[in-house]
N, C-alpha and C. Protein backbone atom coordinates (compact mmCIF):
# COMPACT_ATOMS: atom_id res chain seq x y z
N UNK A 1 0.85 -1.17 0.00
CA UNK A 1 0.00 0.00 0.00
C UNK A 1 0.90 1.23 0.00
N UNK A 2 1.03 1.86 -0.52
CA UNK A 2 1.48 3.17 -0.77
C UNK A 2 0.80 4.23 -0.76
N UNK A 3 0.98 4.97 0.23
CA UNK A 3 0.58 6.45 1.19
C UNK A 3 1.67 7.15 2.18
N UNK A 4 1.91 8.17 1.88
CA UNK A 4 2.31 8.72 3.12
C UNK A 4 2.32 8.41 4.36
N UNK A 5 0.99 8.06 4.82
CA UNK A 5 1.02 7.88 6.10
C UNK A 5 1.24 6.52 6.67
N UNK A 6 0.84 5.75 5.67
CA UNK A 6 1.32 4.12 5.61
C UNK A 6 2.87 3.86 5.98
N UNK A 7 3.05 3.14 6.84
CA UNK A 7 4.59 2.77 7.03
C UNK A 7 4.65 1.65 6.00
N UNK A 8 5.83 1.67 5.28
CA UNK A 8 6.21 0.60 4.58
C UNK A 8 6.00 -0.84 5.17
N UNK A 9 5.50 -1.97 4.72
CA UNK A 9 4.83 -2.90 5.26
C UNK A 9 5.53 -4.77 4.75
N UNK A 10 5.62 -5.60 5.04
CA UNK A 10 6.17 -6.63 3.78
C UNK A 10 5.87 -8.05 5.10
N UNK A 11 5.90 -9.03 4.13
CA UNK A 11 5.90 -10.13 4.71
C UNK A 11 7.00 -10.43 5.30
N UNK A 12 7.23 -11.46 5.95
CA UNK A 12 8.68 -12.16 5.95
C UNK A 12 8.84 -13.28 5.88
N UNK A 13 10.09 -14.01 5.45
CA UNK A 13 10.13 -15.15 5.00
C UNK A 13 10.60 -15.91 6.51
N UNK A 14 10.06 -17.29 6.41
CA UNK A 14 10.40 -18.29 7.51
C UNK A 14 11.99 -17.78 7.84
N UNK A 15 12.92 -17.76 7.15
CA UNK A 15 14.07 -17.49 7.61
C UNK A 15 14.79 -16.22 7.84
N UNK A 16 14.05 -15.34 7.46
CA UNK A 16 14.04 -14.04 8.07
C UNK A 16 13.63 -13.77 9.85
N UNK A 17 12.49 -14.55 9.76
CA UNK A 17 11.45 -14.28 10.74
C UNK A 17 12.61 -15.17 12.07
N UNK A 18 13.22 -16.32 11.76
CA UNK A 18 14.20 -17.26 12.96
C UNK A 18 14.61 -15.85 12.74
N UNK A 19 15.54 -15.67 12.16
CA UNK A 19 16.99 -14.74 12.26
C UNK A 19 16.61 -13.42 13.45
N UNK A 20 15.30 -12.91 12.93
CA UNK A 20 14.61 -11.67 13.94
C UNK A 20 14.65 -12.33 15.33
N UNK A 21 14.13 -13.33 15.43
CA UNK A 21 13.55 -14.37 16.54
C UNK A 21 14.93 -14.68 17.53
N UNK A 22 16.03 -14.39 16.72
CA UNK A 22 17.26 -14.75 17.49
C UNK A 22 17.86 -14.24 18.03
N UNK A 23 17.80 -12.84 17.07
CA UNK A 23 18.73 -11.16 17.61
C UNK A 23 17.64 -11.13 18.98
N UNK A 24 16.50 -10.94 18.96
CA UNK A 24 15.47 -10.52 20.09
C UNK A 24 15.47 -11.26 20.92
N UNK A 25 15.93 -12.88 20.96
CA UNK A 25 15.96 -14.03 22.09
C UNK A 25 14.47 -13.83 22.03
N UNK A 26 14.07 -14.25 21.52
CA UNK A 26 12.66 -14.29 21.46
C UNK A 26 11.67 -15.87 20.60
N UNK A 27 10.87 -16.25 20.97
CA UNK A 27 9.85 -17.09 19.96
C UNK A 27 8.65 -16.07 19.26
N UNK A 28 8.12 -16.93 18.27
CA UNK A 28 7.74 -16.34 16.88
C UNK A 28 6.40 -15.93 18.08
N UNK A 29 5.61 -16.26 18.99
CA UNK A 29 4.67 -16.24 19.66
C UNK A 29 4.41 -15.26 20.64
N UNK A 30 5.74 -15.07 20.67
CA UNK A 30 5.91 -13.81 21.46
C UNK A 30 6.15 -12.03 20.84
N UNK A 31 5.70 -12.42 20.33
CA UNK A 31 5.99 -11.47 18.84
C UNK A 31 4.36 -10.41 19.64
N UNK A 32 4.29 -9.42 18.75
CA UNK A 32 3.27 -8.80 19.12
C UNK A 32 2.20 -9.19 17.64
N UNK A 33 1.17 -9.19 18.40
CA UNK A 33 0.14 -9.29 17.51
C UNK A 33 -0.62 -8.91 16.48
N UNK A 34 -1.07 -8.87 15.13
CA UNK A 34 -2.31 -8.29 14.33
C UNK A 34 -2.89 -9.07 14.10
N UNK A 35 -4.24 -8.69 13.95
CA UNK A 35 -5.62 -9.64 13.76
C UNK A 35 -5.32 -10.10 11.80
N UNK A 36 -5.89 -10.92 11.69
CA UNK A 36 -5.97 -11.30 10.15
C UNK A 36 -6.81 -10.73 9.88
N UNK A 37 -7.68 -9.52 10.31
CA UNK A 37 -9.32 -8.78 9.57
C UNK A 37 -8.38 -7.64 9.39
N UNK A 38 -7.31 -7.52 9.71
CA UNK A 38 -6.53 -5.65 9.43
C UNK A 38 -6.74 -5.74 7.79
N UNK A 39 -7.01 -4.58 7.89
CA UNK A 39 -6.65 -4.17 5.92
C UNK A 39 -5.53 -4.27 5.35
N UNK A 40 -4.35 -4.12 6.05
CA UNK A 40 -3.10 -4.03 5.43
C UNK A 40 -2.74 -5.96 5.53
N UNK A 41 -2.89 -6.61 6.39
CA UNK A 41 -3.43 -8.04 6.37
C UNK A 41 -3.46 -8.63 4.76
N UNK A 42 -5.14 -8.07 4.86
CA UNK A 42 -5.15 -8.44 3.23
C UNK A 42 -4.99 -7.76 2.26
N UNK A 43 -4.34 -6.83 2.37
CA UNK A 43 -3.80 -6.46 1.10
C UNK A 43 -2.13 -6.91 0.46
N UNK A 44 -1.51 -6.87 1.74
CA UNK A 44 -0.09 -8.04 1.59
C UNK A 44 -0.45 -9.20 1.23
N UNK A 45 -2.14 -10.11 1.44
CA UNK A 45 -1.84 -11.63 1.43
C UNK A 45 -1.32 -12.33 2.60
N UNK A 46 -1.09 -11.87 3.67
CA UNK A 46 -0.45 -12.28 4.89
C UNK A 46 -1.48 -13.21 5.33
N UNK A 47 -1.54 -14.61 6.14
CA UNK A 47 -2.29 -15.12 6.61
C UNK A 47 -1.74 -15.63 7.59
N UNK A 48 -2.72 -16.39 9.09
CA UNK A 48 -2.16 -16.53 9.70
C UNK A 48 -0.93 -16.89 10.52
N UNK A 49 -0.35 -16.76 11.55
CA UNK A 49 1.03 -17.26 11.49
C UNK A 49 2.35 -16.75 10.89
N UNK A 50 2.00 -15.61 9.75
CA UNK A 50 2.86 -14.87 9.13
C UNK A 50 3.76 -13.78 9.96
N UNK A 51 4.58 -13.75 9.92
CA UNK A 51 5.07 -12.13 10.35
C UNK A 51 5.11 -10.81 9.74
N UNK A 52 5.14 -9.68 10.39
CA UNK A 52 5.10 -8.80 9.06
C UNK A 52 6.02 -7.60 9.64
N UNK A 53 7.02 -6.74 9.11
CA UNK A 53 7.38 -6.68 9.64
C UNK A 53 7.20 -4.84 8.87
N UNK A 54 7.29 -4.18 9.48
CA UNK A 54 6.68 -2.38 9.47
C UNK A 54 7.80 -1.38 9.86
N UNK A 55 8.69 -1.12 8.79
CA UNK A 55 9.28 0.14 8.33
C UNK A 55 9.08 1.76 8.97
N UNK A 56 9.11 1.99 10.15
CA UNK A 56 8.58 3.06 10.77
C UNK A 56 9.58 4.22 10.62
N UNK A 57 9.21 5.73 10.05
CA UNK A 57 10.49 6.83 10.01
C UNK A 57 9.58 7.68 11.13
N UNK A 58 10.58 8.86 11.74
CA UNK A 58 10.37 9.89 11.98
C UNK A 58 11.89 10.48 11.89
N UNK A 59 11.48 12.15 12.57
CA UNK A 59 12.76 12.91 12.56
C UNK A 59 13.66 12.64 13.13
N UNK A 60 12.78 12.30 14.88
CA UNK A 60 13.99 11.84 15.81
C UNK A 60 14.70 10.34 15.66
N UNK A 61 14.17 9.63 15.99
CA UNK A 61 14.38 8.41 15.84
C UNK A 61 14.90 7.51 14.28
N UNK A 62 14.79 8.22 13.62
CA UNK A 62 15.21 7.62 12.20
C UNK A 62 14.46 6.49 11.73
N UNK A 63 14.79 5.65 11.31
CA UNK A 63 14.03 4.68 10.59
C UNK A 63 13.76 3.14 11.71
N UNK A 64 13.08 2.53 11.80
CA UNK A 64 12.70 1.71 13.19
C UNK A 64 11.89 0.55 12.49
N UNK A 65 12.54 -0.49 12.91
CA UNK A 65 11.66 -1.65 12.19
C UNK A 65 11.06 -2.29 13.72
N UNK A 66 9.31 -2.84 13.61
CA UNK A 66 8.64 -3.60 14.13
C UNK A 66 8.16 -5.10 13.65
N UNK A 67 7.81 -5.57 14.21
CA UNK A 67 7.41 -7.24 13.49
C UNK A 67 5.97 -6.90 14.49
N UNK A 68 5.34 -8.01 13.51
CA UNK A 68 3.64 -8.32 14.69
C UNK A 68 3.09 -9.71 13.91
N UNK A 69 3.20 -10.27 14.49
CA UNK A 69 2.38 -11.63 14.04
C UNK A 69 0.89 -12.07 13.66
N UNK A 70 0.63 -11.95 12.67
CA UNK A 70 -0.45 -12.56 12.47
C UNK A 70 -1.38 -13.59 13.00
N UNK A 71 -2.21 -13.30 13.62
CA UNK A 71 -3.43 -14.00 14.46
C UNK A 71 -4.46 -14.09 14.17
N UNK A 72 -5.77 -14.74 14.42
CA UNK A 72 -7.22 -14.74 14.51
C UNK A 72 -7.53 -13.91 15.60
N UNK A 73 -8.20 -12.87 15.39
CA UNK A 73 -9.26 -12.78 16.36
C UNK A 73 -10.09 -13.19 17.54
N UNK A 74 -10.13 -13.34 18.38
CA UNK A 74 -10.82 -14.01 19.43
C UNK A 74 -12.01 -14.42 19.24
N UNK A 75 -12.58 -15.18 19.25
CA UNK A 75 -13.97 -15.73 19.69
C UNK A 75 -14.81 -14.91 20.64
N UNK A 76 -16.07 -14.45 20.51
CA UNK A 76 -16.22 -13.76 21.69
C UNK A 76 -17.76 -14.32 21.80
């Protein structure tokens, strides 16, 4: 998706996603979350279990990468 206000957005590949998983000492589960109903969701094609990982700029901070894992929604 391409907008301004959109942070650059992308899937990641299984072996991207270990490599992140390793620098952070972290599991893929522990990752922070997005629902699979987000728009940006389906517009990447991301489905559950995916990672995604979000390109963030500002002035101060410079350029900042996040990950969030793809989930279902809760049952309610």
């Amino acid at each position: 998706m391409k907008h301004e206000l959109v942070p650059h957005q992308e899937i990641l590949s299984e072996a991207d996603t270990k490599k992140i998983c390793t620098q952070l000492n972290i599991i893929k589960n522990q990752l922070p979350r997005m629902y699979d109903n987000d728009p940006i969701v389906d517009v990447l094609g991301a489905k559950v279990g995916d990672v995604i990982k979000i390109v963030r700029s500002s002035q101060t901070a410079g350029q900042t990468d996040y990950y969030r894992l793809v989930v279902s929604p809760p049952i309610k």
